[in-house]
PDB file of N, CA and C in Angstrom:
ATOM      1  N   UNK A   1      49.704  -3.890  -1.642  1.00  0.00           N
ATOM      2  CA  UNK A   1      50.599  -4.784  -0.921  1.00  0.00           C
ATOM      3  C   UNK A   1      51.712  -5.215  -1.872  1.00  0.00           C
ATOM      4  N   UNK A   2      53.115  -5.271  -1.461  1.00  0.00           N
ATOM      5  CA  UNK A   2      53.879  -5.694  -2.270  1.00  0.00           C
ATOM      6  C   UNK A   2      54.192  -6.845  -2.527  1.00  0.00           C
ATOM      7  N   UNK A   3      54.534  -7.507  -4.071  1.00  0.00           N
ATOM      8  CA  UNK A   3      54.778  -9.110  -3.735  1.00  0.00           C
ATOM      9  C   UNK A   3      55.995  -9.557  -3.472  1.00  0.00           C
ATOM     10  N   UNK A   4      56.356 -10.659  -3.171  1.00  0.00           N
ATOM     11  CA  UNK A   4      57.784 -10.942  -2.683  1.00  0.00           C
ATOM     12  C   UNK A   4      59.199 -10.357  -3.713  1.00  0.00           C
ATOM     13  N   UNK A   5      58.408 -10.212  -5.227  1.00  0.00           N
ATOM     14  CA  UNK A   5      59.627  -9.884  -5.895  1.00  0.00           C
ATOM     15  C   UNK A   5      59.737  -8.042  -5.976  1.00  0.00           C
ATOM     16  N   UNK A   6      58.998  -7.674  -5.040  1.00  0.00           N
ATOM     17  CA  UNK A   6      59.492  -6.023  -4.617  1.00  0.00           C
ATOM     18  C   UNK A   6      59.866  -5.980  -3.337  1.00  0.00           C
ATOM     19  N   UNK A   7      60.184  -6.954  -2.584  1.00  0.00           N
ATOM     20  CA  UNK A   7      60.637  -6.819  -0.907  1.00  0.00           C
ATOM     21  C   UNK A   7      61.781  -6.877  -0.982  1.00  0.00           C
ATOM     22  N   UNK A   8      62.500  -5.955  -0.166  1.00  0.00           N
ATOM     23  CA  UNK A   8      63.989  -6.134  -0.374  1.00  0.00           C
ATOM     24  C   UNK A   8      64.477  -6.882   1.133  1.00  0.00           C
ATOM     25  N   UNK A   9      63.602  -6.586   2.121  1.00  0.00           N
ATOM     26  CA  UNK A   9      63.829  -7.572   3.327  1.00  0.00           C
ATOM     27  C   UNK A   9      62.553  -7.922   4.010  1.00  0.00           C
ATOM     28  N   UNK A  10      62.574  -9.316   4.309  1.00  0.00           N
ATOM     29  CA  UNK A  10      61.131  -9.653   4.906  1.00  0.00           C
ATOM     30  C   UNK A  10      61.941 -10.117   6.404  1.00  0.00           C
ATOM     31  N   UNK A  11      60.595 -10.072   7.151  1.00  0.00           N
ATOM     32  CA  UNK A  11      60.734 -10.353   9.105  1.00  0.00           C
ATOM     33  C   UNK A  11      59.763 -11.125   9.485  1.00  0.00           C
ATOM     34  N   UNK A  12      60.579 -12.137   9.925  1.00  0.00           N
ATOM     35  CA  UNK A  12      59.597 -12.780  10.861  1.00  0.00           C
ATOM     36  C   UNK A  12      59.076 -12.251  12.083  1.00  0.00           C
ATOM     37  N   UNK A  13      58.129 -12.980  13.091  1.00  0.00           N
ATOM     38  CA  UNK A  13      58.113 -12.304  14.187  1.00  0.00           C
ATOM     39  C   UNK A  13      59.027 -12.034  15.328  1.00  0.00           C
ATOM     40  N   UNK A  14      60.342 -13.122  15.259  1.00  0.00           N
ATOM     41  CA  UNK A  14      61.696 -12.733  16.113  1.00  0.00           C
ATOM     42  C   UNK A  14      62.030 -11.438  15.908  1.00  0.00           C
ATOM     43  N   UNK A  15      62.451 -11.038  14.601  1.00  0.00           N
ATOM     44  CA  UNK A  15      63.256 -10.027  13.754  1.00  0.00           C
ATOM     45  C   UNK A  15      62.309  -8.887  14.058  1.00  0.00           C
ATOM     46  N   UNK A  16      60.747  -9.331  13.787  1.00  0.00           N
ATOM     47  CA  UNK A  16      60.459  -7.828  14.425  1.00  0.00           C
ATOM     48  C   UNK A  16      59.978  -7.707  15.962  1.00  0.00           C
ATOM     49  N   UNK A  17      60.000  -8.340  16.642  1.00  0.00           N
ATOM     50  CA  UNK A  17      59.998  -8.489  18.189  1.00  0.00           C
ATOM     51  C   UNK A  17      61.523  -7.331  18.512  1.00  0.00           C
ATOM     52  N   UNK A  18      62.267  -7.790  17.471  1.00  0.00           N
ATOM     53  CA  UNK A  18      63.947  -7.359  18.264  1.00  0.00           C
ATOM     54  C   UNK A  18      63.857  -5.448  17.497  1.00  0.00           C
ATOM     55  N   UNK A  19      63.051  -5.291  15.898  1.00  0.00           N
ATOM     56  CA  UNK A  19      63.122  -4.380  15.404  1.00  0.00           C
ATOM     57  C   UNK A  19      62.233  -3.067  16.538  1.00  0.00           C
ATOM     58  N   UNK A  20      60.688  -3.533  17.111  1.00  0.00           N
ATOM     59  CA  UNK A  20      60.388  -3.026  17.781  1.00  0.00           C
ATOM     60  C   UNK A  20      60.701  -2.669  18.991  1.00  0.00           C
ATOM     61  N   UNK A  21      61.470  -3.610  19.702  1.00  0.00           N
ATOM     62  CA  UNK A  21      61.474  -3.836  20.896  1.00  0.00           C
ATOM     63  C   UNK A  21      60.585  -3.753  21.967  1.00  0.00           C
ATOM     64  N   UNK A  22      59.893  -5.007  21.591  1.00  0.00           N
ATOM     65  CA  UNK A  22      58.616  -5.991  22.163  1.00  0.00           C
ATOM     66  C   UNK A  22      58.815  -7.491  22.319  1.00  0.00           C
ATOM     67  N   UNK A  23      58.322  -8.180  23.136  1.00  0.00           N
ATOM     68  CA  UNK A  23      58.073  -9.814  23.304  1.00  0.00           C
ATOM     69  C   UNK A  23      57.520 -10.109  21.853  1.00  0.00           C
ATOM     70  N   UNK A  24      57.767 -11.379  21.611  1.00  0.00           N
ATOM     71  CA  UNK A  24      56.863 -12.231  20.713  1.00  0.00           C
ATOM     72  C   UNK A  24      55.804 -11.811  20.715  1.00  0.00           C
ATOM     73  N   UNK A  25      55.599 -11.867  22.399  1.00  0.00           N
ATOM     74  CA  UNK A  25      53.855 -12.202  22.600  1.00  0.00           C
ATOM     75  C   UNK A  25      52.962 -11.302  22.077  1.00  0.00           C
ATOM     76  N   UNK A  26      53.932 -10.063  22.344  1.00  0.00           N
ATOM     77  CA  UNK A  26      53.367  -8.415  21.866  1.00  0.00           C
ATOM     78  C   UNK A  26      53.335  -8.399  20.568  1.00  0.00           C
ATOM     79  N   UNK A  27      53.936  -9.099  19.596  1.00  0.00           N
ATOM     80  CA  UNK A  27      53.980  -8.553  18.278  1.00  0.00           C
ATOM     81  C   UNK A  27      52.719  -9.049  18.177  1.00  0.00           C
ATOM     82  N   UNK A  28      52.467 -10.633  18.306  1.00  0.00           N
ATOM     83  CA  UNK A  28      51.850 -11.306  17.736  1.00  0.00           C
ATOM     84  C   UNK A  28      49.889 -10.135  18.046  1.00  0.00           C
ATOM     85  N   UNK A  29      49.644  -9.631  19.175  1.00  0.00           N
ATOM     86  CA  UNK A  29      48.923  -8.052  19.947  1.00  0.00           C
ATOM     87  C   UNK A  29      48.702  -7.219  19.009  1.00  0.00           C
ATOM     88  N   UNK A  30      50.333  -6.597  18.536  1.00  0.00           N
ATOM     89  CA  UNK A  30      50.043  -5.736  17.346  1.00  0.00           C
ATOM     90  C   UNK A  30      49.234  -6.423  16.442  1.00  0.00           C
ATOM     91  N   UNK A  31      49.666  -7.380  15.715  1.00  0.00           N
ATOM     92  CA  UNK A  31      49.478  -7.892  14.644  1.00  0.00           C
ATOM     93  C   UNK A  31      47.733  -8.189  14.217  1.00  0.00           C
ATOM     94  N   UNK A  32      47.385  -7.530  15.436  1.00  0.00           N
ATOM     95  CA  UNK A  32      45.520  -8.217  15.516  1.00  0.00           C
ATOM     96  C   UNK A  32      45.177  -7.117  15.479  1.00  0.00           C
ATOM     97  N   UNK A  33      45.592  -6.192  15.671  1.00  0.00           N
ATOM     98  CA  UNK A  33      45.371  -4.636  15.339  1.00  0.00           C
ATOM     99  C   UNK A  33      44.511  -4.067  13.613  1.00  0.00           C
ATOM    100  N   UNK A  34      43.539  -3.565  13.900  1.00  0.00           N
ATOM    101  CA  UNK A  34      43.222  -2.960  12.607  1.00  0.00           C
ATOM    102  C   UNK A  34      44.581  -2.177  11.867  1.00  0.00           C
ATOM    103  N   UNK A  35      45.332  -1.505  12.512  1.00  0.00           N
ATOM    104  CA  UNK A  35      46.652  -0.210  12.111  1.00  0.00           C
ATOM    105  C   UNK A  35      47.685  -1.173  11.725  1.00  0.00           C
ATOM    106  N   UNK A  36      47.948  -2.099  11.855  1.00  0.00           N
ATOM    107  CA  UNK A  36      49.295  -3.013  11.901  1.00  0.00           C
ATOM    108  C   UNK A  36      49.065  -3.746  10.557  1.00  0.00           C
ATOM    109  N   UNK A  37      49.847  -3.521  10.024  1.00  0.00           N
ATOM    110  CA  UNK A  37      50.423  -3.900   8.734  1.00  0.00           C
ATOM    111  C   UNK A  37      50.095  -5.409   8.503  1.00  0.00           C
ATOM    112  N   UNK A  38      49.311  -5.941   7.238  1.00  0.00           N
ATOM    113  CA  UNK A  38      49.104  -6.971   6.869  1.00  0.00           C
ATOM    114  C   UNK A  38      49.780  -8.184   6.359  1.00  0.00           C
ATOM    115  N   UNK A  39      50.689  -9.084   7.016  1.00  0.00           N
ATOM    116  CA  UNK A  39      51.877  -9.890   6.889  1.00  0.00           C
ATOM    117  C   UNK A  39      51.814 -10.200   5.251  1.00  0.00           C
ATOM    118  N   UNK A  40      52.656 -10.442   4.845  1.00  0.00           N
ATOM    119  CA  UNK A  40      52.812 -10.457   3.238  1.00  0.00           C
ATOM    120  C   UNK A  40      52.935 -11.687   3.152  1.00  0.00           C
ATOM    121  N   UNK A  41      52.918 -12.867   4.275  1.00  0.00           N
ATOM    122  CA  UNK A  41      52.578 -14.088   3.983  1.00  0.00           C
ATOM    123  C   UNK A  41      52.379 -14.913   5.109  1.00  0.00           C
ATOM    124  N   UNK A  42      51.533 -16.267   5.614  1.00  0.00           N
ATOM    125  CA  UNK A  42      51.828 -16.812   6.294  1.00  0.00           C
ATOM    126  C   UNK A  42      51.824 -17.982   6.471  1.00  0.00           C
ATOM    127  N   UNK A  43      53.323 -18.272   6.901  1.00  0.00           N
ATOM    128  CA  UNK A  43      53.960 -19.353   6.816  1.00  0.00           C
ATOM    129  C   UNK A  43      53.787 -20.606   7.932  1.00  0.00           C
ATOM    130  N   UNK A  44      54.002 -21.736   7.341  1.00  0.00           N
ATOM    131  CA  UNK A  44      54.131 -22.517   8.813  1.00  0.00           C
ATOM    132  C   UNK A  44      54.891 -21.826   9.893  1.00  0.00           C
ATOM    133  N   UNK A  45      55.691 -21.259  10.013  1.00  0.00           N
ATOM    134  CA  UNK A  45      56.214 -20.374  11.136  1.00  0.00           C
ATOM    135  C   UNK A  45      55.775 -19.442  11.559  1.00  0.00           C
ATOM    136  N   UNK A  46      55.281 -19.000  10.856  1.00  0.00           N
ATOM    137  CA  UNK A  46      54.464 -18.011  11.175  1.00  0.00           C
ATOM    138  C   UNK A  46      54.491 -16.485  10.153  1.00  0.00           C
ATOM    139  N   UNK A  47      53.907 -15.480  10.377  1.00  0.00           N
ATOM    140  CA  UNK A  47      53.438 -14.363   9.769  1.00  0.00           C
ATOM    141  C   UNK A  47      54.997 -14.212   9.017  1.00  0.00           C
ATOM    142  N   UNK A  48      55.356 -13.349   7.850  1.00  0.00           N
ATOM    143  CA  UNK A  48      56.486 -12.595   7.239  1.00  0.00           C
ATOM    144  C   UNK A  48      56.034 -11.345   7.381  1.00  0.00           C
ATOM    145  N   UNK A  49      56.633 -10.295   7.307  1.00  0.00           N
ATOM    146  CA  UNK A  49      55.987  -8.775   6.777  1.00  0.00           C
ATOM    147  C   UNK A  49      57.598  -8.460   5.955  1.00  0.00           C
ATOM    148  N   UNK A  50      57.098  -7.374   5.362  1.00  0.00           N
ATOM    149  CA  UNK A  50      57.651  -6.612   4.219  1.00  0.00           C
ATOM    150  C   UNK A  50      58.356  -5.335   5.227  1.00  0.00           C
ATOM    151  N   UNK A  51      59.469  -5.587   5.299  1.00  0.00           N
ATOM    152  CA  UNK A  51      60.704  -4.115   6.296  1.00  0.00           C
ATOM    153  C   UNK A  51      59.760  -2.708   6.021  1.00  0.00           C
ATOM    154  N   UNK A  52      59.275  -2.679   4.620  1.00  0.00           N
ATOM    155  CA  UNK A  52      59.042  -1.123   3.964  1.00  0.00           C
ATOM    156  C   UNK A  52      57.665  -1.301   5.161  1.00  0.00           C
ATOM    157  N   UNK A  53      56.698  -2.282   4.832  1.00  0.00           N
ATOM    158  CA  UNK A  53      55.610  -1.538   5.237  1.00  0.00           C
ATOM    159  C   UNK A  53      55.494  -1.606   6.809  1.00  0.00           C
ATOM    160  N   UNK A  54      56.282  -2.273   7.504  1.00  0.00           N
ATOM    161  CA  UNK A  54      56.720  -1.876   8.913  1.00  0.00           C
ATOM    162  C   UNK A  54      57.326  -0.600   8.997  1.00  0.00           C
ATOM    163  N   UNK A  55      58.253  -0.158   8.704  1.00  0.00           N
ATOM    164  CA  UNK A  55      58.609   1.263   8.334  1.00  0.00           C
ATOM    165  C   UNK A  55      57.505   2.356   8.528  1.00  0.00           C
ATOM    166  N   UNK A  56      57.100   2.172   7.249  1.00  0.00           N
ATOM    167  CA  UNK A  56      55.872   2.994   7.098  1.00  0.00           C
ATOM    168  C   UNK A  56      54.218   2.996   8.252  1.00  0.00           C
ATOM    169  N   UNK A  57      54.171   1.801   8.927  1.00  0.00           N
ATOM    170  CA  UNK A  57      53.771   1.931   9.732  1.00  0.00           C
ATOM    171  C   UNK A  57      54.309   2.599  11.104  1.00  0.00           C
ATOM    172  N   UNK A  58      55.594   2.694  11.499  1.00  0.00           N
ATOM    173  CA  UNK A  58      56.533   3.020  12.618  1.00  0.00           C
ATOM    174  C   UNK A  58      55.862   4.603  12.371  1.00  0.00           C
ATOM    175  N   UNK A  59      56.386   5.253  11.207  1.00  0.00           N
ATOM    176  CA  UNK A  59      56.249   6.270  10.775  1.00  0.00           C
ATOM    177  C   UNK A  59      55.099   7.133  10.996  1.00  0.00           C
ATOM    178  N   UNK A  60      53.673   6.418  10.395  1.00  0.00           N
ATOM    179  CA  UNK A  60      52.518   6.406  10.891  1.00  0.00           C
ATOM    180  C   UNK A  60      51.940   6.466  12.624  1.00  0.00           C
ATOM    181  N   UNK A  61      52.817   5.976  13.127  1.00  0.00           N
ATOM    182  CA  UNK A  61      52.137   5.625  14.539  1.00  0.00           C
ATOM    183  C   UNK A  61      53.425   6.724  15.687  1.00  0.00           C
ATOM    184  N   UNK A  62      54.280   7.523  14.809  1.00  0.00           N
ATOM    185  CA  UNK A  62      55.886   7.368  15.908  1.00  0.00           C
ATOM    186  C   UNK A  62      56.246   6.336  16.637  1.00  0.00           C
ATOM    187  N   UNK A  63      56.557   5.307  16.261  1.00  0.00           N
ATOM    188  CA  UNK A  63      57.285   3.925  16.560  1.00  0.00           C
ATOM    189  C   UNK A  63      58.671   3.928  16.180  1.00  0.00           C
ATOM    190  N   UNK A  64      59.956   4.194  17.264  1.00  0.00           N
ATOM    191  CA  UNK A  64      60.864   3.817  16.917  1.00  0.00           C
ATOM    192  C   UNK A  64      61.251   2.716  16.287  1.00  0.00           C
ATOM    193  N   UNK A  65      62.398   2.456  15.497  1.00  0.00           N
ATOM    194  CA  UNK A  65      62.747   1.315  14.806  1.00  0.00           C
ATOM    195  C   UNK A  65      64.070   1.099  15.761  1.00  0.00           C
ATOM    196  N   UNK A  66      64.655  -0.098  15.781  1.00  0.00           N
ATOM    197  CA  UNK A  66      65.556  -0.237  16.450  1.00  0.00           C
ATOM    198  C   UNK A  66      66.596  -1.175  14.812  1.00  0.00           C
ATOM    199  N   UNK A  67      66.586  -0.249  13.966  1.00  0.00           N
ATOM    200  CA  UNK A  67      67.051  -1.235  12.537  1.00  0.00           C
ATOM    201  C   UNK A  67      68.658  -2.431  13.190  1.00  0.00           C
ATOM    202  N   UNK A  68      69.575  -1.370  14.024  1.00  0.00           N
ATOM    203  CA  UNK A  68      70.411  -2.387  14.055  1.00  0.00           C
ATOM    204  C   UNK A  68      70.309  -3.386  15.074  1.00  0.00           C
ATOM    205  N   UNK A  69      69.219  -3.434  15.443  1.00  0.00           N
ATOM    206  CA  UNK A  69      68.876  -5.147  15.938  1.00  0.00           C
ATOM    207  C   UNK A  69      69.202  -6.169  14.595  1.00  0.00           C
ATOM    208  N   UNK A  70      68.580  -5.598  13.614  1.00  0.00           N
ATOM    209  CA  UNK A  70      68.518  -6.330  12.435  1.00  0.00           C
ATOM    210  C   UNK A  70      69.933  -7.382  11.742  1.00  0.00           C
ATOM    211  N   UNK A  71      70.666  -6.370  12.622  1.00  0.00           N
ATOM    212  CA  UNK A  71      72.400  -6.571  11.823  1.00  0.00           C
ATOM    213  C   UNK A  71      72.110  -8.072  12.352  1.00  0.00           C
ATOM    214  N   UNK A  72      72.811  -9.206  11.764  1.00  0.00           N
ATOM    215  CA  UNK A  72      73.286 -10.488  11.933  1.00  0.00           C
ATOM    216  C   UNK A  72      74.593 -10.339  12.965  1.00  0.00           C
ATOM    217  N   UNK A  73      74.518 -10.958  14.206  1.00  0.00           N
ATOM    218  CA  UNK A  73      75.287 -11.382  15.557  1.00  0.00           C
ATOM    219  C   UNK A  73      76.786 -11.707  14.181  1.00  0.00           C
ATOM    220  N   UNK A  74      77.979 -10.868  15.167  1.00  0.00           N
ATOM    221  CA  UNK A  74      79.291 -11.507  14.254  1.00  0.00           C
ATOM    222  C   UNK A  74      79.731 -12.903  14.303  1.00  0.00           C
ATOM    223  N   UNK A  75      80.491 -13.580  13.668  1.00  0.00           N
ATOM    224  CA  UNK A  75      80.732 -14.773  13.728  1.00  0.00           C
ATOM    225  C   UNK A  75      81.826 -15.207  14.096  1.00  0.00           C
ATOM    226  N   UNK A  76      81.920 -15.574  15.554  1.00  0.00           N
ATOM    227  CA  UNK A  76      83.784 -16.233  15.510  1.00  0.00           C
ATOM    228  C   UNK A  76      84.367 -16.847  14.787  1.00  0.00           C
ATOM    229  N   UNK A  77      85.726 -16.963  14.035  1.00  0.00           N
ATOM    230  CA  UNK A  77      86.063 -18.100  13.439  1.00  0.00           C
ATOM    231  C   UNK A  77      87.063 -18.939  14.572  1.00  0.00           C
ATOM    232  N   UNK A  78      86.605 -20.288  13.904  1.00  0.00           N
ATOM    233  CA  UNK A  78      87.117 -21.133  14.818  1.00  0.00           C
ATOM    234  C   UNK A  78      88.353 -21.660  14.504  1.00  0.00           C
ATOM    235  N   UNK A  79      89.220 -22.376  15.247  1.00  0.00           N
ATOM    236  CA  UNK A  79      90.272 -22.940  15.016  1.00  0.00           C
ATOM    237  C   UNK A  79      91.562 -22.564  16.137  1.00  0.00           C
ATOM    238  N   UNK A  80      92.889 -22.294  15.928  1.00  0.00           N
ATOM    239  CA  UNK A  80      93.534 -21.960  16.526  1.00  0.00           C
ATOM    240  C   UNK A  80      94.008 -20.677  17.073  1.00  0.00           C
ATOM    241  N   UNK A  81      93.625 -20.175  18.008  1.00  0.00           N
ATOM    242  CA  UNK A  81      93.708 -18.892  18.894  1.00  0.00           C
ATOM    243  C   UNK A  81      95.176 -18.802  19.063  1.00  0.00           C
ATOM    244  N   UNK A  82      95.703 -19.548  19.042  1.00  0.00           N
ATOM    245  CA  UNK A  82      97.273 -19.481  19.540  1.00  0.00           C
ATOM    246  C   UNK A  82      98.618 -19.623  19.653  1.00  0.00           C
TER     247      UNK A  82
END
């Protein structure tokens, strides 16, 4: 298992709800799974996992990734339009 200072991106269960494309409810399904990757921590919010070993599970199972869910929504800037 890797520790936080080899993760280059960690997911909550939103991030991977949107990476899989599944409900919450479903991740949280996977996640009770013997095959499903062991969260690399858990937080008052709930579970983290490690991007790689989601990956590598996708890989394992043929599970599409949907990575550019991942991208961050653009940001308007505000002020004067006109």
């Amino acid at each position: 298992m890797p520790t936080l200072f080899d993760v280059d991106r960690l997911l909550g269960p939103a991030e991977l709800a949107r990476l899989i494309g599944v409900s919450r409810q479903r991740v949280s399904q996977l996640a009770q799974k013997p095959t499903f990757p062991a969260p690399l921590a858990v937080l008052e919010m709930g579970s983290v996992w490690a991007l790689g070993d989601l990956t590598a599970w996708a890989e394992r199972t043929g599970r599409a990734l949907n990575l550019d869910a991942l991208q961050p929504a653009p940001v308007e800037a505000e002020g004067d339009n006109g």
